[in-house]
Protein backbone atom coordinates (compact mmCIF):
# COMPACT_ATOMS: atom_id res chain seq x y z
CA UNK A 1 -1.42 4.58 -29.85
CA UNK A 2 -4.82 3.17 -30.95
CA UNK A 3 -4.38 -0.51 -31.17
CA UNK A 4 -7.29 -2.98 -33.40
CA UNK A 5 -5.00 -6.44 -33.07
CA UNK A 6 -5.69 -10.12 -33.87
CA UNK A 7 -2.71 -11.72 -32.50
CA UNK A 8 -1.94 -15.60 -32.14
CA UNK A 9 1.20 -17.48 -30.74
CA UNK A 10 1.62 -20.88 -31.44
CA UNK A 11 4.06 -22.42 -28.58
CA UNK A 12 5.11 -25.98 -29.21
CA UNK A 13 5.23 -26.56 -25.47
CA UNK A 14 1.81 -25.07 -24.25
CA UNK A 15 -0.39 -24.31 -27.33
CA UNK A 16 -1.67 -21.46 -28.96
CA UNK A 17 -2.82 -18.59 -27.38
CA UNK A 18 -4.93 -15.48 -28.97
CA UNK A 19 -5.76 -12.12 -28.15
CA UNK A 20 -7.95 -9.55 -29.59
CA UNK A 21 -7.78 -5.57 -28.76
CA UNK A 22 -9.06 -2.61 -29.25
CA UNK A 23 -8.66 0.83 -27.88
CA UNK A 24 -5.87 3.19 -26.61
CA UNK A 25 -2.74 2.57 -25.11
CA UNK A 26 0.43 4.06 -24.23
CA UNK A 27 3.80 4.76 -22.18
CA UNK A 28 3.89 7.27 -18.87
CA UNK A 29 6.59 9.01 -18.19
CA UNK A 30 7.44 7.58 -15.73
CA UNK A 31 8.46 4.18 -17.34
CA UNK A 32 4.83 2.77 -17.13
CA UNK A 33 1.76 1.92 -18.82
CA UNK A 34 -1.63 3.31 -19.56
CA UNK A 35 -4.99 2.05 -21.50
CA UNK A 36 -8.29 4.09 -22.45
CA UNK A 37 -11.18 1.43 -23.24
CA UNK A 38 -8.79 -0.88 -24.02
CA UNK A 39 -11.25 -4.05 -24.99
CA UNK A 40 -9.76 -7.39 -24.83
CA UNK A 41 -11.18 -10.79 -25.85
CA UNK A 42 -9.01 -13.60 -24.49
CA UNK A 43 -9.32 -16.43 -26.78
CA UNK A 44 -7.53 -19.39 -24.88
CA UNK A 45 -4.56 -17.50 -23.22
CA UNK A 46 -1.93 -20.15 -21.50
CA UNK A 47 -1.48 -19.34 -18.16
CA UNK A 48 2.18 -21.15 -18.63
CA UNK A 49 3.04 -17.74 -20.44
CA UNK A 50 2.71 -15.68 -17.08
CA UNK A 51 5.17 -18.16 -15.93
CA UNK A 52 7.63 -15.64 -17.51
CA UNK A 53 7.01 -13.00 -15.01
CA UNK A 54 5.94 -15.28 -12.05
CA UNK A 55 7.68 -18.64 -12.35
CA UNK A 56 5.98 -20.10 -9.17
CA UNK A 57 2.53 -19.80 -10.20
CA UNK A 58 1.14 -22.75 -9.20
CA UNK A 59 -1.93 -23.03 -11.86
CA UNK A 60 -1.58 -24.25 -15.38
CA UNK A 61 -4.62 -24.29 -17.99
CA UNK A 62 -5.63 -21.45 -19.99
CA UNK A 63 -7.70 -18.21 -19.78
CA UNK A 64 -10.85 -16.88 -21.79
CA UNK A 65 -13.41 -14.42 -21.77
CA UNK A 66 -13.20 -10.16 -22.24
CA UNK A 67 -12.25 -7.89 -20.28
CA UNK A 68 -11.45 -3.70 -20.55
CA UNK A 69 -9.05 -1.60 -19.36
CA UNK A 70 -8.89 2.08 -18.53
CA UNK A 71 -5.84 4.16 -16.16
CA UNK A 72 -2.62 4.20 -15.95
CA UNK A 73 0.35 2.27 -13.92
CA UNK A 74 1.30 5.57 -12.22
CA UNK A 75 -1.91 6.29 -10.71
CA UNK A 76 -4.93 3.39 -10.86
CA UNK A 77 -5.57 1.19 -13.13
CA UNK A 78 -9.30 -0.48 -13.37
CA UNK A 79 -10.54 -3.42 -15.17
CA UNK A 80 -13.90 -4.72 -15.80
CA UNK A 81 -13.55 -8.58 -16.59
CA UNK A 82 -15.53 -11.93 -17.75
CA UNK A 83 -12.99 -14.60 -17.22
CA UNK A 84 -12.95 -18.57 -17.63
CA UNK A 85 -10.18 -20.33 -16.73
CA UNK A 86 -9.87 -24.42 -17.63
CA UNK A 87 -6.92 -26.48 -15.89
CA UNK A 88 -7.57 -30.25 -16.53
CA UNK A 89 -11.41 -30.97 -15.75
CA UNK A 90 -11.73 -28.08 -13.16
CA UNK A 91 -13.29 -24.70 -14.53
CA UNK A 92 -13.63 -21.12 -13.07
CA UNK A 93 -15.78 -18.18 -14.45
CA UNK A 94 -15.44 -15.08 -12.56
CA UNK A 95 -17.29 -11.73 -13.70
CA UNK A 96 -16.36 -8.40 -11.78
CA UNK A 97 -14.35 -5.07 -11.85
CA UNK A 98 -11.66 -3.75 -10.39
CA UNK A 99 -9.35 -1.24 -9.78
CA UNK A 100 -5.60 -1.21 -8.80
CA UNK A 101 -3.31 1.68 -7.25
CA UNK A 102 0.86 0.87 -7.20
CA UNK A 103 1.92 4.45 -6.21
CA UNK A 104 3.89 5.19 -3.01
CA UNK A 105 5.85 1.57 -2.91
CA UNK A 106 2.33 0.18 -1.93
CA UNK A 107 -0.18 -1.95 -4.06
CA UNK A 108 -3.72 -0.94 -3.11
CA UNK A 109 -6.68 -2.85 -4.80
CA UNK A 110 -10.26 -2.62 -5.19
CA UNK A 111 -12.16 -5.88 -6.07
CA UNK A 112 -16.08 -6.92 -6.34
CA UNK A 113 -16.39 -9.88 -7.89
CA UNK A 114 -18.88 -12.84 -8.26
CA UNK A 115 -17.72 -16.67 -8.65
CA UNK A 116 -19.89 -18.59 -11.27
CA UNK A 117 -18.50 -20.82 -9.88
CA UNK A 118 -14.78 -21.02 -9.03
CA UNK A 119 -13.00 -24.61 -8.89
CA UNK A 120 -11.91 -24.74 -4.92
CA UNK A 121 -9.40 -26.99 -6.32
CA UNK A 122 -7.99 -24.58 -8.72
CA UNK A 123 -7.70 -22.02 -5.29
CA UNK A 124 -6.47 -24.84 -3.38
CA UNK A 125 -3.26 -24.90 -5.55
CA UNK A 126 -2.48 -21.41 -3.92
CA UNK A 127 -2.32 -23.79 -0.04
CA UNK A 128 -2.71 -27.17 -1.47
CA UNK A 129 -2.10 -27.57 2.39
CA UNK A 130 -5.70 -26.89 2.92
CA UNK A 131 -7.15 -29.37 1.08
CA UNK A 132 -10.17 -27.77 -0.95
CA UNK A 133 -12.37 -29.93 -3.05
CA UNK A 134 -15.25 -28.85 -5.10
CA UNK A 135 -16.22 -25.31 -6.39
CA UNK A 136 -17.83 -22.38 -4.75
CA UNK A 137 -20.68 -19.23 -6.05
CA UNK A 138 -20.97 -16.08 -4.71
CA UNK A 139 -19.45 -12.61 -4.05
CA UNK A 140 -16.35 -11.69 -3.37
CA UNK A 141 -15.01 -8.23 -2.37
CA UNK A 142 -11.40 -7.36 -1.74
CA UNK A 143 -10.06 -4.28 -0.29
CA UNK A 144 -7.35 -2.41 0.41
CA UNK A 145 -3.52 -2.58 0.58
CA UNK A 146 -1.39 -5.93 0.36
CA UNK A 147 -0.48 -5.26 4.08
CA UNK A 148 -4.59 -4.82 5.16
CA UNK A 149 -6.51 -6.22 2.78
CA UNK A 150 -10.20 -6.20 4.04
CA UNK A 151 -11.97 -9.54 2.20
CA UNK A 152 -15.33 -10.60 2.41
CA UNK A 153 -17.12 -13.52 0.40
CA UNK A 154 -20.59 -15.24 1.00
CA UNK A 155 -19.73 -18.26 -0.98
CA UNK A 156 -22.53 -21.25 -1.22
CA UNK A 157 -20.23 -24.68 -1.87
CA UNK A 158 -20.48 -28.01 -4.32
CA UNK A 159 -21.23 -30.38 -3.43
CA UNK A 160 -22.96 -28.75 -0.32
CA UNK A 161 -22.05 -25.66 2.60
CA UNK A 162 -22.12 -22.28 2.49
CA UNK A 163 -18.86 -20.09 3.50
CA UNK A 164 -18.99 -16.94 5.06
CA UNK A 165 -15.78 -14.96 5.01
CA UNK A 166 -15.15 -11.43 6.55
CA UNK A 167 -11.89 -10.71 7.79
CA UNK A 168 -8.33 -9.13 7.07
CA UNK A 169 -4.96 -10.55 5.40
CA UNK A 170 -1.62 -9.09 6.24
């Protein structure tokens, strides 16, 4: 199905949220999804709406930017993406592409990525244990599946430090 939308929801409890697309997409056989140069501009998306799916997500604000889409559900799925999201006063802008496998009962992802910066605080919500404070620039490359994931980031910090990270999540 090609797909040239202008849609807006107006939510009394978060706000409004708009999207904007354009392209191709379409259902897989197998009960999934797929998109050819599926453009999206992201006109003040409310995170509070992925609360529907993920009801622990522990950030709040809303979303912005463009990003495209090609693949499918069943095999990979790749995204190139200009994203800003705004929670309170803290901001994030991350620019990068991407690609994502779910095939198998595995999730395998391919991420480069560069902060602009990214609000520390805004990650810190993920292991507000930790304690992060300020914001951080630099790339950041993720690899692999959700039981290896190879991660590396040369990140220079606000208000001042530089963080090198190279390692492996399980």
């Amino acid at each position: 199905m090609n797909v040239n939308g202008d849609v807006a929801f107006d939510d009394q409890q978060t706000g409004r949220s708009r999207v904007i697309a354009r392209g191709a997409v379409g259902m897989v056989q197998g009960g999934g999804a797929r998109a050819r140069d599926l453009r999206l501009t992201l006109e003040w998306v409310q995170v509070a709406l992925a609360r529907m799916v993920m009801p622990d997500l522990p950030i709040a604000g809303a979303v912005s930017g463009t990003a495209t889409l090609d693949g499918s559900t069943e095999t990979a799925l790749g995204a190139t993406a200009n994203l800003v999201h705004t929670q309170e006063q803290e901001r994030s802008h991350l620019v990068g592409r991407g690609a994502v496998r779910m095939t198998g009962g595995s999730t395998w992802m391919d991420i480069d990525a560069q902060a602009r910066p990214i609000s520390l605080v805004t990650v810190g919500r993920f292991a507000p244990a930790i304690g992060l404070r300020g914001s951080a620039i630099g790339p950041v490359r993720v690899t692999g599946s959700l039981g290896n994931l190879a991660v590396r980031g040369d990140m220079t910090l606000s208000p001042g430090g530089a963080l090198l990270v190279d390692g492996r999540l399980d």
